[in-house]
C-alpha atoms as a PDB file:
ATOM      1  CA  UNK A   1      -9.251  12.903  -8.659  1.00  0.00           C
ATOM      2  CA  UNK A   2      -9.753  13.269 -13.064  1.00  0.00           C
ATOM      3  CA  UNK A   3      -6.714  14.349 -14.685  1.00  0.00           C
ATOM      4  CA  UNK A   4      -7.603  15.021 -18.570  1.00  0.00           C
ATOM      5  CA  UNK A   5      -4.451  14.410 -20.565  1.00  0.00           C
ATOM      6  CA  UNK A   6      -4.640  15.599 -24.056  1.00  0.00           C
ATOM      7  CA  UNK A   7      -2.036  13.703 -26.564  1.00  0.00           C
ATOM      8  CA  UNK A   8      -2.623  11.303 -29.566  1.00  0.00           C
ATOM      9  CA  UNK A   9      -5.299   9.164 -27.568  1.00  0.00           C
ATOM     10  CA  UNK A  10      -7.222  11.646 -25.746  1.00  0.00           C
ATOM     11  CA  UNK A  11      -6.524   9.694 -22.490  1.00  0.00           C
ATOM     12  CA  UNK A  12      -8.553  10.044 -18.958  1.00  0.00           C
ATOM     13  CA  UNK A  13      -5.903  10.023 -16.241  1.00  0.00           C
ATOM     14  CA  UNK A  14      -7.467   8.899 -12.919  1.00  0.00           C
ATOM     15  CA  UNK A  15      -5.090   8.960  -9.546  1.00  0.00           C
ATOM     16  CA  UNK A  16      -6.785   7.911  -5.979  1.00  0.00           C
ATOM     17  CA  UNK A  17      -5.723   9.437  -2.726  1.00  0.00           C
ATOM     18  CA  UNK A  18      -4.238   7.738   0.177  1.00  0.00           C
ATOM     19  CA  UNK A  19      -4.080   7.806   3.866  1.00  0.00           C
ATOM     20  CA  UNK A  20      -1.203   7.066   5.882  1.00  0.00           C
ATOM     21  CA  UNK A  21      -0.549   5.032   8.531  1.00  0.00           C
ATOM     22  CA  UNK A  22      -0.748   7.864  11.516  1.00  0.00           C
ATOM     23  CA  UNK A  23       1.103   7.034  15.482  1.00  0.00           C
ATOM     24  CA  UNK A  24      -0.680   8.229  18.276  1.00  0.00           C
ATOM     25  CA  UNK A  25      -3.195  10.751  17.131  1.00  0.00           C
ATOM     26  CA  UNK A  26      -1.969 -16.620  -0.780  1.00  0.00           C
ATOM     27  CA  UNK A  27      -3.700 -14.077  -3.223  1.00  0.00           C
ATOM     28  CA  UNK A  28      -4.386 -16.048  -6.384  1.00  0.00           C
ATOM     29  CA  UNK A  29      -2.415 -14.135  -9.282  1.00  0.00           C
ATOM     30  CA  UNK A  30      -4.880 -13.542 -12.118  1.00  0.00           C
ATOM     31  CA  UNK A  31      -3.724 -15.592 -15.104  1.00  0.00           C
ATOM     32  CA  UNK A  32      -3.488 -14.025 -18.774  1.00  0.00           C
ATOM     33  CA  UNK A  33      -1.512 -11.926 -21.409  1.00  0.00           C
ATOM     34  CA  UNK A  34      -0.087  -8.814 -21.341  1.00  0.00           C
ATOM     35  CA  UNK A  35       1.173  -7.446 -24.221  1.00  0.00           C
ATOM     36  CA  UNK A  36       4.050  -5.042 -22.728  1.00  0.00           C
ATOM     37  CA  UNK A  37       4.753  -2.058 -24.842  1.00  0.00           C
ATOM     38  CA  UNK A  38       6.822   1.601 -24.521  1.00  0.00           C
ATOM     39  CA  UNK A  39       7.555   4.831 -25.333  1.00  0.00           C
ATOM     40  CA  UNK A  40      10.561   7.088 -25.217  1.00  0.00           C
ATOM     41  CA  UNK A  41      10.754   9.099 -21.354  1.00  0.00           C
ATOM     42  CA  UNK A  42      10.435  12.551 -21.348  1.00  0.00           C
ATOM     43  CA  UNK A  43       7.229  14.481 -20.002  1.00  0.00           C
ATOM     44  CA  UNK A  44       5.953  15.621 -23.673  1.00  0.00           C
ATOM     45  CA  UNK A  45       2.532  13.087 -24.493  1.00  0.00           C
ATOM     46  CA  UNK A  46       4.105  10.560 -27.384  1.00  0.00           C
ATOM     47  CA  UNK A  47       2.887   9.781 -30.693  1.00  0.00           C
ATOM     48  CA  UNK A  48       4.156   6.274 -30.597  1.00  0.00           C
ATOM     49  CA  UNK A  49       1.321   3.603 -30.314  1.00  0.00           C
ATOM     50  CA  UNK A  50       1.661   0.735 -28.328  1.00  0.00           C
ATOM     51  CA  UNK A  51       2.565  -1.903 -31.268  1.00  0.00           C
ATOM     52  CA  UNK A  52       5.642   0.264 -32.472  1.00  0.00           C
ATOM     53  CA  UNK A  53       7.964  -0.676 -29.275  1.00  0.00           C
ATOM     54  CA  UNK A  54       7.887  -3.875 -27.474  1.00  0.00           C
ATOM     55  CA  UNK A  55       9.334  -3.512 -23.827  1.00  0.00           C
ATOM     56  CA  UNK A  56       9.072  -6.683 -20.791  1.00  0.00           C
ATOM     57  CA  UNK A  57       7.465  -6.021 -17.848  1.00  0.00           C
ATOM     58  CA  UNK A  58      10.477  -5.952 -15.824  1.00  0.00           C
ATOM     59  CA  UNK A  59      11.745  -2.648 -17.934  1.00  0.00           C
ATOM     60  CA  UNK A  60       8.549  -1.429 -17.297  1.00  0.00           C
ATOM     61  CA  UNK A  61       8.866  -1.591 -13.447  1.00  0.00           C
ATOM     62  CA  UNK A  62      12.633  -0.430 -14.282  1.00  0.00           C
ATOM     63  CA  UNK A  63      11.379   2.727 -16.005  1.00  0.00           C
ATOM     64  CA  UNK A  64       8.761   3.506 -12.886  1.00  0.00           C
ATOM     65  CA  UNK A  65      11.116   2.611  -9.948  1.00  0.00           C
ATOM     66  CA  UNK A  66      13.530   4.931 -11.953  1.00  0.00           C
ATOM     67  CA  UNK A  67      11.115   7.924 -12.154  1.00  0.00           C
ATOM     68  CA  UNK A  68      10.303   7.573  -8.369  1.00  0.00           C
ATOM     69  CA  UNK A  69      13.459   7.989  -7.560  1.00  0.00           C
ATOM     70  CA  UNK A  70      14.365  10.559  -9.711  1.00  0.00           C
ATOM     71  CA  UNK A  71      11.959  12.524  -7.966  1.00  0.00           C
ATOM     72  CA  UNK A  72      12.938  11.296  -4.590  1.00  0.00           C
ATOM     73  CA  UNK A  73      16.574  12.605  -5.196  1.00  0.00           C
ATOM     74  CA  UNK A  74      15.397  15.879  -6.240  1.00  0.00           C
ATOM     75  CA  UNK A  75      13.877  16.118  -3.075  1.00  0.00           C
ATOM     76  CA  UNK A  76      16.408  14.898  -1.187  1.00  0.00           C
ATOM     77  CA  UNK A  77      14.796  11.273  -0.295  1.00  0.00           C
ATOM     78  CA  UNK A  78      16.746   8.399  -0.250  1.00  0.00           C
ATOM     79  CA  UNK A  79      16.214   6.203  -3.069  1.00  0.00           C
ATOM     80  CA  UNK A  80      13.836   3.051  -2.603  1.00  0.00           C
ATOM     81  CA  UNK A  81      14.370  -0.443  -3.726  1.00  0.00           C
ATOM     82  CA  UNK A  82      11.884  -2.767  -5.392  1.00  0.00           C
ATOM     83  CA  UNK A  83      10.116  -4.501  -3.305  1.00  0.00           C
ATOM     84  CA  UNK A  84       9.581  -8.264  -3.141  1.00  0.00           C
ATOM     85  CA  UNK A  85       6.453  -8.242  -2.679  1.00  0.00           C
ATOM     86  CA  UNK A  86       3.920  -8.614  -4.899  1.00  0.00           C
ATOM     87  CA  UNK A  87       0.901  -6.749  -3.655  1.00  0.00           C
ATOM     88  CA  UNK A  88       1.201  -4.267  -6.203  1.00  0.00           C
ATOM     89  CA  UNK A  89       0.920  -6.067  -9.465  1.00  0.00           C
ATOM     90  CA  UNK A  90      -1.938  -8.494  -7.697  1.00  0.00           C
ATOM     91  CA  UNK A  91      -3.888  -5.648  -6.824  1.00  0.00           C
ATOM     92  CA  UNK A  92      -3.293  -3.993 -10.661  1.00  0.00           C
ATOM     93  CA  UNK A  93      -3.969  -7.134 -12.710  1.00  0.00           C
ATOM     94  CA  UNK A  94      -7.048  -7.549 -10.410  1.00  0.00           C
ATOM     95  CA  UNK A  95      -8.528  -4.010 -11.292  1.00  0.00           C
ATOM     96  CA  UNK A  96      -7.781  -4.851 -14.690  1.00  0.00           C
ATOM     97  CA  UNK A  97      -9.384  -8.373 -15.091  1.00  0.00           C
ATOM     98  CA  UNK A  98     -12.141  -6.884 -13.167  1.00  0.00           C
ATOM     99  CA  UNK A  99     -12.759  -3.269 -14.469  1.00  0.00           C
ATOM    100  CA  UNK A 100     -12.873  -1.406 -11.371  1.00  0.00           C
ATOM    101  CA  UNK A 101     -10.666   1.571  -9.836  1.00  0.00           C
ATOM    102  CA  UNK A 102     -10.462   0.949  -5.884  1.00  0.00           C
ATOM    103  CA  UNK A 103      -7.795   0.922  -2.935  1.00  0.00           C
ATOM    104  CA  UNK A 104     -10.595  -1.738  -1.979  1.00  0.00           C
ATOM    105  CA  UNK A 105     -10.885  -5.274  -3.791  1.00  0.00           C
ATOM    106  CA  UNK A 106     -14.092  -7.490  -4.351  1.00  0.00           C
ATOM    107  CA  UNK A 107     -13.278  -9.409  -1.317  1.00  0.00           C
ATOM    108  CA  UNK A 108     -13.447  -5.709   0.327  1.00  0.00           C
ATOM    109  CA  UNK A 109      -9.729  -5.941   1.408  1.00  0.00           C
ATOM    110  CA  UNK A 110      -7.928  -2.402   2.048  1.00  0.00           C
ATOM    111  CA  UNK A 111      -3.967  -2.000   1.163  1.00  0.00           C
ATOM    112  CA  UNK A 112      -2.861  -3.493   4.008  1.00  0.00           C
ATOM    113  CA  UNK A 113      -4.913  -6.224   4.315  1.00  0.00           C
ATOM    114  CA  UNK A 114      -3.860  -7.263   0.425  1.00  0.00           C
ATOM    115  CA  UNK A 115      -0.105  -6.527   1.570  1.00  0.00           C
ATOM    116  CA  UNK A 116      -0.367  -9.191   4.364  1.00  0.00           C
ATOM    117  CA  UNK A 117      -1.851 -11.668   2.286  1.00  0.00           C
ATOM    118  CA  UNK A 118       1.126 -11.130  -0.223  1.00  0.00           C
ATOM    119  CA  UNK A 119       3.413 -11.771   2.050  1.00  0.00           C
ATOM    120  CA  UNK A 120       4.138  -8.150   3.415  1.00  0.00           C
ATOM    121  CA  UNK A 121       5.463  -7.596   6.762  1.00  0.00           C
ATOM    122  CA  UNK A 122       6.358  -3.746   6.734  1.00  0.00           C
ATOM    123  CA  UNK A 123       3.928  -0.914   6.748  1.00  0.00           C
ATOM    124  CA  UNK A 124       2.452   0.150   3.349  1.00  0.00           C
ATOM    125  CA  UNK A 125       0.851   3.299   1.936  1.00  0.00           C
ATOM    126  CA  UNK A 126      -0.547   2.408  -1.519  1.00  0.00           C
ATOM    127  CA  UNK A 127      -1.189   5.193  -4.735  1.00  0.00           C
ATOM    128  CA  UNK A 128      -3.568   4.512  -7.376  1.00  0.00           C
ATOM    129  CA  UNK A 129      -3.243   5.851 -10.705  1.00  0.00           C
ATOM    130  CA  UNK A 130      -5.226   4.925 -13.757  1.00  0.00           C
ATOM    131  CA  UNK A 131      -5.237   5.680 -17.894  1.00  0.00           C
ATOM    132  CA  UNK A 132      -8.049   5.201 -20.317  1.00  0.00           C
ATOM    133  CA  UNK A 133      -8.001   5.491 -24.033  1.00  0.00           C
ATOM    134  CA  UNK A 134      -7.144   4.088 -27.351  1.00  0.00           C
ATOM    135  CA  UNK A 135      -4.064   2.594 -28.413  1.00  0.00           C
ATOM    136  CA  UNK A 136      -2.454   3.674 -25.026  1.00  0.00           C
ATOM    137  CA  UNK A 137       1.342   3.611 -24.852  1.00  0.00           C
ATOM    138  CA  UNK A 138       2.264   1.949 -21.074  1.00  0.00           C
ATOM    139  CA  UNK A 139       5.894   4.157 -21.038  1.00  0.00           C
ATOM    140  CA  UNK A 140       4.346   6.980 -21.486  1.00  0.00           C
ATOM    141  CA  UNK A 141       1.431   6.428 -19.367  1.00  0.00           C
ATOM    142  CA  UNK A 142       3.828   5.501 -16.390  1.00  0.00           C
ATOM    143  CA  UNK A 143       5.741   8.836 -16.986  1.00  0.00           C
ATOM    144  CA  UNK A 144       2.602  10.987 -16.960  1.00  0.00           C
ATOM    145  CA  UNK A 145       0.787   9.300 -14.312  1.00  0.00           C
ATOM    146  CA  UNK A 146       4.205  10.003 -12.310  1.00  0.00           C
ATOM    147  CA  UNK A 147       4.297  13.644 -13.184  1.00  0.00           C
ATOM    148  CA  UNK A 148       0.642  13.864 -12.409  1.00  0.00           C
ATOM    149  CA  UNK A 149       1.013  12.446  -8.989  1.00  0.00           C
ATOM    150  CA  UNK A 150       4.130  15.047  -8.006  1.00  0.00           C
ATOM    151  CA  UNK A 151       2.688  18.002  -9.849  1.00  0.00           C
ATOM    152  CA  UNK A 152      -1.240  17.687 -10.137  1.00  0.00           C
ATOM    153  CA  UNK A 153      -2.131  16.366  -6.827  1.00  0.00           C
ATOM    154  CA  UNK A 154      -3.772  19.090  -5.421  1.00  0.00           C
ATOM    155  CA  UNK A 155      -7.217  17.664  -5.244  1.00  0.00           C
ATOM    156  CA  UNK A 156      -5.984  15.007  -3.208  1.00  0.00           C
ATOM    157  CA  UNK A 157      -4.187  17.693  -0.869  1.00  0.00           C
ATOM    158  CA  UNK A 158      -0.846  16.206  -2.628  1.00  0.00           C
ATOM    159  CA  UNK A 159      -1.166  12.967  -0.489  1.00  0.00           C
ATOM    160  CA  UNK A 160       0.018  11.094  -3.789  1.00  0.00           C
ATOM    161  CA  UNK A 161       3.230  12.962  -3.522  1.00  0.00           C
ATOM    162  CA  UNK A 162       3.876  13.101  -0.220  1.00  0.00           C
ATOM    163  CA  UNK A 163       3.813   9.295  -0.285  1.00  0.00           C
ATOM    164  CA  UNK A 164       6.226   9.309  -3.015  1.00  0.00           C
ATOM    165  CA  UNK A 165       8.603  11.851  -1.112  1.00  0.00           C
ATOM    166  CA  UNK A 166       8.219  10.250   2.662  1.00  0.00           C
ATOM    167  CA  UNK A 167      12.125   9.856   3.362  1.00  0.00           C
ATOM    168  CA  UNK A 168      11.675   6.969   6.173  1.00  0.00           C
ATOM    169  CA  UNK A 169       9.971   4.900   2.759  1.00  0.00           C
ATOM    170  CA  UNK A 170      12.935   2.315   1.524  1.00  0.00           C
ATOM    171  CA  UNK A 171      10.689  -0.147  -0.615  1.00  0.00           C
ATOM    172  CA  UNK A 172       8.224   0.051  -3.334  1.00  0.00           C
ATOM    173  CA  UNK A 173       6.425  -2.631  -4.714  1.00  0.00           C
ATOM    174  CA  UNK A 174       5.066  -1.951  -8.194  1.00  0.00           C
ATOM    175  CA  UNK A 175       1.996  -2.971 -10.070  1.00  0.00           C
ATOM    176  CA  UNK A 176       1.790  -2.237 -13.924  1.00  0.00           C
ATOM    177  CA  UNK A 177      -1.494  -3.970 -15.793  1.00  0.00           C
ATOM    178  CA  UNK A 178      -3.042  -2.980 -19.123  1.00  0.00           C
ATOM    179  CA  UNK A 179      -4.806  -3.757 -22.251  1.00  0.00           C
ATOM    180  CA  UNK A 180      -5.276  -1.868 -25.415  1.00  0.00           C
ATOM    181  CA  UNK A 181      -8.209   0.573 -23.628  1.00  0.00           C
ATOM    182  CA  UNK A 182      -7.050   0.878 -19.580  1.00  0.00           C
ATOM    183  CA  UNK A 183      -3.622   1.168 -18.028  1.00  0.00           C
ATOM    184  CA  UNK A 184      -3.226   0.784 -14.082  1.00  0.00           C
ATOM    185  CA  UNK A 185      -0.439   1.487 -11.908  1.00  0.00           C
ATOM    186  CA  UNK A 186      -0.022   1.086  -8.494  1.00  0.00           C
ATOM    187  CA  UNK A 187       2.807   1.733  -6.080  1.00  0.00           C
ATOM    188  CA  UNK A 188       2.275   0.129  -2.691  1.00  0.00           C
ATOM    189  CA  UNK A 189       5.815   1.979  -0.426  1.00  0.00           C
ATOM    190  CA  UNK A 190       6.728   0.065   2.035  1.00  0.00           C
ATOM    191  CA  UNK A 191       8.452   0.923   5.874  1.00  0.00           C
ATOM    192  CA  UNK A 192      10.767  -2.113   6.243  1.00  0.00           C
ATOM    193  CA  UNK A 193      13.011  -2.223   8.978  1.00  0.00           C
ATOM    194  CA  UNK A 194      12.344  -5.294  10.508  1.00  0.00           C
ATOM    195  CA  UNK A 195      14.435  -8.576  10.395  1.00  0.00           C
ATOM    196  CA  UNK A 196      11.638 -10.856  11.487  1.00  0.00           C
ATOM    197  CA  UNK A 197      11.747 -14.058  13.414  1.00  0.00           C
ATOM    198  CA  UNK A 198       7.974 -14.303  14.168  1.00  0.00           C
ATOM    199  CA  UNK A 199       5.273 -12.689  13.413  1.00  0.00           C
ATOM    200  CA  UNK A 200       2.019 -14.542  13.763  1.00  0.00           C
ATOM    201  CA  UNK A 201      -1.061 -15.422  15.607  1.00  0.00           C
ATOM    202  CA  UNK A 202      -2.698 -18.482  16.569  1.00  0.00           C
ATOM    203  CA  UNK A 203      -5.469 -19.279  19.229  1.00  0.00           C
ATOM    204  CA  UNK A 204      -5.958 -15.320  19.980  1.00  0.00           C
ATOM    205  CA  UNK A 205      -2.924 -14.741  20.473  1.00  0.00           C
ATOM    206  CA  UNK A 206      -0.368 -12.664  19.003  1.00  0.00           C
ATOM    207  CA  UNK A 207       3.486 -12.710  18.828  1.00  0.00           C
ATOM    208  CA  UNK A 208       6.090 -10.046  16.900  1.00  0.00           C
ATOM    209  CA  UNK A 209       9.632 -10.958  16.990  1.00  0.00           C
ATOM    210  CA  UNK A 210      12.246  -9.327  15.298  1.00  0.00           C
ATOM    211  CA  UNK A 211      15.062  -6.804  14.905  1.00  0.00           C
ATOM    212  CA  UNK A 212      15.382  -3.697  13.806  1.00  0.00           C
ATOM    213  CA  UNK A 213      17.177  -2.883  11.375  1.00  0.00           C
ATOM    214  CA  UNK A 214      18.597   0.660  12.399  1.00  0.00           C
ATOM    215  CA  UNK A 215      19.514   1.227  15.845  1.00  0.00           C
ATOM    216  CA  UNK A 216      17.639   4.489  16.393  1.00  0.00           C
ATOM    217  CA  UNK A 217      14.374   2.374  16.762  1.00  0.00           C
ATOM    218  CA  UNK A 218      13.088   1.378  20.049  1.00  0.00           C
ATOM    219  CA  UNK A 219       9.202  -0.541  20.697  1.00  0.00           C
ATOM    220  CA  UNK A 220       6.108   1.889  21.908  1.00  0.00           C
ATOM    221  CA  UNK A 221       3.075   0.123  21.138  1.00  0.00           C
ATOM    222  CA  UNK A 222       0.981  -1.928  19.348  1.00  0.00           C
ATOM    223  CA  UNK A 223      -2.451  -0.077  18.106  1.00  0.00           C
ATOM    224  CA  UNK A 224      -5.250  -2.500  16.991  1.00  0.00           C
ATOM    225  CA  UNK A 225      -7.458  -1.364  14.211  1.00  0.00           C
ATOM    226  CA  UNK A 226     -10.893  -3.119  13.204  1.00  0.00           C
ATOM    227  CA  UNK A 227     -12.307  -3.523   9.746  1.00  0.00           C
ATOM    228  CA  UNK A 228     -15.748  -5.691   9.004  1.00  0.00           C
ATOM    229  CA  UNK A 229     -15.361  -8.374   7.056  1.00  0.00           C
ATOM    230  CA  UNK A 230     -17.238  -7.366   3.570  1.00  0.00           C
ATOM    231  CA  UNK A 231     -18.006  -8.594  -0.258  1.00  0.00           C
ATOM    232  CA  UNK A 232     -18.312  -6.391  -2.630  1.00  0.00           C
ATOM    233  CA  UNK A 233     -19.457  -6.031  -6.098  1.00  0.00           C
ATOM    234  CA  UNK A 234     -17.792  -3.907  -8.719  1.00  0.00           C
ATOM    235  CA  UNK A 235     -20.498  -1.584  -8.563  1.00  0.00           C
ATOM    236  CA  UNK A 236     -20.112  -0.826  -4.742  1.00  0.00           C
ATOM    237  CA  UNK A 237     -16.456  -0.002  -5.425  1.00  0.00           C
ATOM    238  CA  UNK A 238     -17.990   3.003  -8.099  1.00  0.00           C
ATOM    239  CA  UNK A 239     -19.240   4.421  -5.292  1.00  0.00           C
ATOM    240  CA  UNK A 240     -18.596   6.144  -1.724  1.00  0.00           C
ATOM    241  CA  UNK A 241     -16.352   5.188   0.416  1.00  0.00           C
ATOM    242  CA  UNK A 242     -14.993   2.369  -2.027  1.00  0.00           C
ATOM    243  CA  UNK A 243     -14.343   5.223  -4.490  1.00  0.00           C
ATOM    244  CA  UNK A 244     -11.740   7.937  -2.681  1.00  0.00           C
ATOM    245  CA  UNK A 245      -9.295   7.501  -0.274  1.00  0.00           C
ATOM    246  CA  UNK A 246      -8.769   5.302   2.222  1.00  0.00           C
ATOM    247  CA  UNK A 247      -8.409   4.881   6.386  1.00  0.00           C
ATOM    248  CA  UNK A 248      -6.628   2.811   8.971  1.00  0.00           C
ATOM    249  CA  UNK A 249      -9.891   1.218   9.783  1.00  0.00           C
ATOM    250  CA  UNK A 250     -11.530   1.885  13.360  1.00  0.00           C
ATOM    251  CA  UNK A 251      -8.965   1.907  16.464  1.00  0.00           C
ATOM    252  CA  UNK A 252     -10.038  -0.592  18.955  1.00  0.00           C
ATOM    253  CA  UNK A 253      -7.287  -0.385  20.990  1.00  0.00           C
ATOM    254  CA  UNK A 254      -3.707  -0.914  22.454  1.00  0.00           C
ATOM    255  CA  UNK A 255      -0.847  -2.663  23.933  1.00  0.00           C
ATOM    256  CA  UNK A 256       1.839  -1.989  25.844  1.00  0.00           C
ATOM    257  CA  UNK A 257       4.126  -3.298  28.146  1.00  0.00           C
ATOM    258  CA  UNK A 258       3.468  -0.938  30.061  1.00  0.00           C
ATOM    259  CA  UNK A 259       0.052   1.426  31.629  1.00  0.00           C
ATOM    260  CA  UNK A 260      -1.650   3.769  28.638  1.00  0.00           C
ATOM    261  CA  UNK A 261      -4.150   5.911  29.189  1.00  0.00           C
ATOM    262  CA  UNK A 262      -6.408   6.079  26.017  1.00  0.00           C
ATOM    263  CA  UNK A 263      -9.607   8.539  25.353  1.00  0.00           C
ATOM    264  CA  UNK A 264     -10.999   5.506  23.420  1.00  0.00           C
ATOM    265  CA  UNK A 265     -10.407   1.625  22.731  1.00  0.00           C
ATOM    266  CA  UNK A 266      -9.408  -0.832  24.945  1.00  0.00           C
ATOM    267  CA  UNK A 267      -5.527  -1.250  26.556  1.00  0.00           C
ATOM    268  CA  UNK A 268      -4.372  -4.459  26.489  1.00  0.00           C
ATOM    269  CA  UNK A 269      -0.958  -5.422  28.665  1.00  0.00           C
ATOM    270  CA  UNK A 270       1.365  -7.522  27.126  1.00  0.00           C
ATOM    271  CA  UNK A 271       2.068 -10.991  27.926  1.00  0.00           C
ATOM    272  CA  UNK A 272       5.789 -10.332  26.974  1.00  0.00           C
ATOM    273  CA  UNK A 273       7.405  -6.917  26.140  1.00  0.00           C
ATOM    274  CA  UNK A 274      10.934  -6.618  25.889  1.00  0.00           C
ATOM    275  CA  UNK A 275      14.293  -4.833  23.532  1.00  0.00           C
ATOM    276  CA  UNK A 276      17.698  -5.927  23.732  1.00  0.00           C
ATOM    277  CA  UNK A 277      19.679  -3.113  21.787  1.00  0.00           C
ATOM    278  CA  UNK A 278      17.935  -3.926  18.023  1.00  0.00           C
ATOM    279  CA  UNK A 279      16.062  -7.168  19.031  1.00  0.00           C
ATOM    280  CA  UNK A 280      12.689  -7.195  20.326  1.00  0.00           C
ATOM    281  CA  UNK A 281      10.081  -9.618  21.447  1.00  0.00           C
ATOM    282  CA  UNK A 282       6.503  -8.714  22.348  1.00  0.00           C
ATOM    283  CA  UNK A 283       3.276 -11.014  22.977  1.00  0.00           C
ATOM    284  CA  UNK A 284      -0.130 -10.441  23.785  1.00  0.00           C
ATOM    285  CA  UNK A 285      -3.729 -11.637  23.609  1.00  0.00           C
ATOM    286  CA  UNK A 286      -6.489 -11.021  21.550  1.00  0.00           C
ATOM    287  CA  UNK A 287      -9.208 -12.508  23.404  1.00  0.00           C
ATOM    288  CA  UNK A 288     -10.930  -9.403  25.135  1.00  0.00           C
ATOM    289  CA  UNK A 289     -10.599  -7.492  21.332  1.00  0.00           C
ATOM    290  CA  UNK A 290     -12.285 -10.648  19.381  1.00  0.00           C
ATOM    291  CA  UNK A 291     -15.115 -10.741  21.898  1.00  0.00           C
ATOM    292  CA  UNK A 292     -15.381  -6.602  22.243  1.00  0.00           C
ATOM    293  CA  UNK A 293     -15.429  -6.660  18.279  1.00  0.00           C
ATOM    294  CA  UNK A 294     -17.006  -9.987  16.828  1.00  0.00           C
ATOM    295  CA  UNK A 295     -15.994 -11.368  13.437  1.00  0.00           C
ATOM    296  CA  UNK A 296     -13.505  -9.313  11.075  1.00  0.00           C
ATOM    297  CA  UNK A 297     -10.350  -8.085  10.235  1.00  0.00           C
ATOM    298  CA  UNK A 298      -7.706  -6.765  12.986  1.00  0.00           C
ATOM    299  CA  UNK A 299      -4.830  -5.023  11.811  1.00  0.00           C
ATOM    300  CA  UNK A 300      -1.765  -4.912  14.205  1.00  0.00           C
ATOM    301  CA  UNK A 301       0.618  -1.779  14.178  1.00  0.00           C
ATOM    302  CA  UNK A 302       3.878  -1.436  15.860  1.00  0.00           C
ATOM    303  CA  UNK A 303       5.062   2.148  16.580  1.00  0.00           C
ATOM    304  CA  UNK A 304       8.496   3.085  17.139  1.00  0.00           C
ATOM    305  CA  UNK A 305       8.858   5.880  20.397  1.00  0.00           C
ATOM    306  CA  UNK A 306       9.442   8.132  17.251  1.00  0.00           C
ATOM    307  CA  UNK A 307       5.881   7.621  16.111  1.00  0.00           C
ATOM    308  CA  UNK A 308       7.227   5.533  12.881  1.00  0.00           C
ATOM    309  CA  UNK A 309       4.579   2.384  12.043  1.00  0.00           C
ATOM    310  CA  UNK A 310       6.569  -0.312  11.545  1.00  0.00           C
ATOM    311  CA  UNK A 311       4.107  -3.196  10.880  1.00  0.00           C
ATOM    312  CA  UNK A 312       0.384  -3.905   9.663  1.00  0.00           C
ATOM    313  CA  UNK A 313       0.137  -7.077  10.108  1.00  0.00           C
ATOM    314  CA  UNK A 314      -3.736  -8.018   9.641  1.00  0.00           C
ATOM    315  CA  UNK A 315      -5.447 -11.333  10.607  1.00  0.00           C
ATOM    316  CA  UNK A 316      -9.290 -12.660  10.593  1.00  0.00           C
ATOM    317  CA  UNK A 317     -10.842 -13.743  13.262  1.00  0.00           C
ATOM    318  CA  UNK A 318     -13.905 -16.018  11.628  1.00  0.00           C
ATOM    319  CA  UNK A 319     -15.683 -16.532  15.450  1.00  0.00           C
END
């Protein structure tokens, strides 16, 4: 979706849609100067340029974190915390270095692929939001990318803002990159209510260990989700799919520790499948979905009986 915002540098607002993480139905940090500048908050476009106020990156994230919850609270969200994670600033300074405008990367990674690899171990739903002009101040450019996402997001069926609103969100990890000509901003919210003691996979097999961190969540199932293993170029990500919104990637299948019936995929029975009050402890292999499938990316998700995802959790499987 093309917002036009008219101010002092005739800016191009771009913000990319998103797709949630539905139930039932390291990364080399790019290397190089930023030159971190602000504006005064307030929704009105500013005249100050970027040289006139110097601001650290850290007040930067400040100012952002601050504006999602200031919407969150007017909604009647809880407020998130900053993540530790880092997926969101990789992912920015990456689009940045590289001149491209993608949930996708070069390597062809999706959000939650790029969250793994950053260390993530919640689920994410990642917004996109981009600024082009001249001289562009980076405060101001956070506010109205903000206000764009909550109040212009129609195009997108207002998937921006319902990311920014989802109440059972309690992280954000947030990416701010820019130069004199492009601003990016991402915000990659975060499900975390795990206290993990393992979560890993070695010789097709999987284990997730953990416990919750509220006591209203009890295990379902783990859905499997495919993607191929791609490259891209910065001029496949200009175009469709690479270019809108993003999926889950193709359900291959589930398991349980206990019978499903599913319309499609394969079930899988766990190995191990077990909750004691908060603490779980589920294992499983992934032999018959790595010769069903082939080479590529799997994606693990643990649902809650509630339908929440807790985890994506995505490995490669090479063979």
């Amino acid at each position: 979706m093309k917002i036009k915002q008219r101010g002092k540098t005739e800016a191009l607002a771009i913000v990319a849609a998103l797709i949630v993480c539905v139930a039932f139905a390291s990364f080399v940090v790019v290397s190089y100067q930023l030159d971190w500048a602000g504006a005064d908050s307030g929704r009105q476009t500013s005249d100050t340029t970027a040289e006139s106020v110097q601001f650290s990156k850290e007040e930067l994230v400040a100012y952002a974190l601050s504006l999602i919850n200031s919407d969150r609270q007017a909604s009647n969200a809880p407020n998130v915390t900053l993540s530790p994670v880092a997926s969101a600033q990789k992912h920015a300074e990456d689009m940045l270095k590289n001149s491209f405008f993608s949930h996708w990367n070069i390597e062809g990674y999706k959000p939650y692929v790029r969250y793994t690899l950053a260390g993530g171990r919640g689920a994410v739903n990642e917004n996109i939001a981009a600024q082009f002009g001249s001289s562009l101040d980076p405060k101001a450019a956070i506010r109205d990318l903000e206000w764009s996402m909550m109040h212009d997001d129609a195009e997108s069926d207002w998937g921006h803002r319902n990311n920014i609103l989802d109440a059972f969100h309690n992280r954000v990890s947030i990416g701010i990159a820019y130069d004199n000509d492009s601003f990016y901003l991402v915000q990659d919210f975060e499900d975390a209510y795990v206290e993990w003691t393992t979560l890993s996979s070695s010789n097709s097999a999987a284990i997730l260990a953990g416990k919750f961190t509220s006591s209203d969540l009890t295990i379902r199932q783990v859905d499997i989700y495919f993607d191929d293993w791609l490259n891209l170029t910065t001029n496949y990500l200009e175009d469709a799919p690479y270019n809108g919104s993003y999926n889950s990637g193709k359900f291959v299948g589930s398991v349980a520790g206990f019978e499903l019936v599913l319309t499609e995929g394969i079930f899988s029975p766990a190995r191990d499948w077990s909750q004691s009050g908060q603490s779980f402890q589920i294992s499983f292999g992934l032999d018959t979905f790595f010769s069903r499938f082939g080479k590529g990316i799997y994606t693990l998700r643990l649902f809650s009986e509630s339908g929440e995802c807790l985890t994506d959790f995505s490995i490669f499987n090479s063979d």
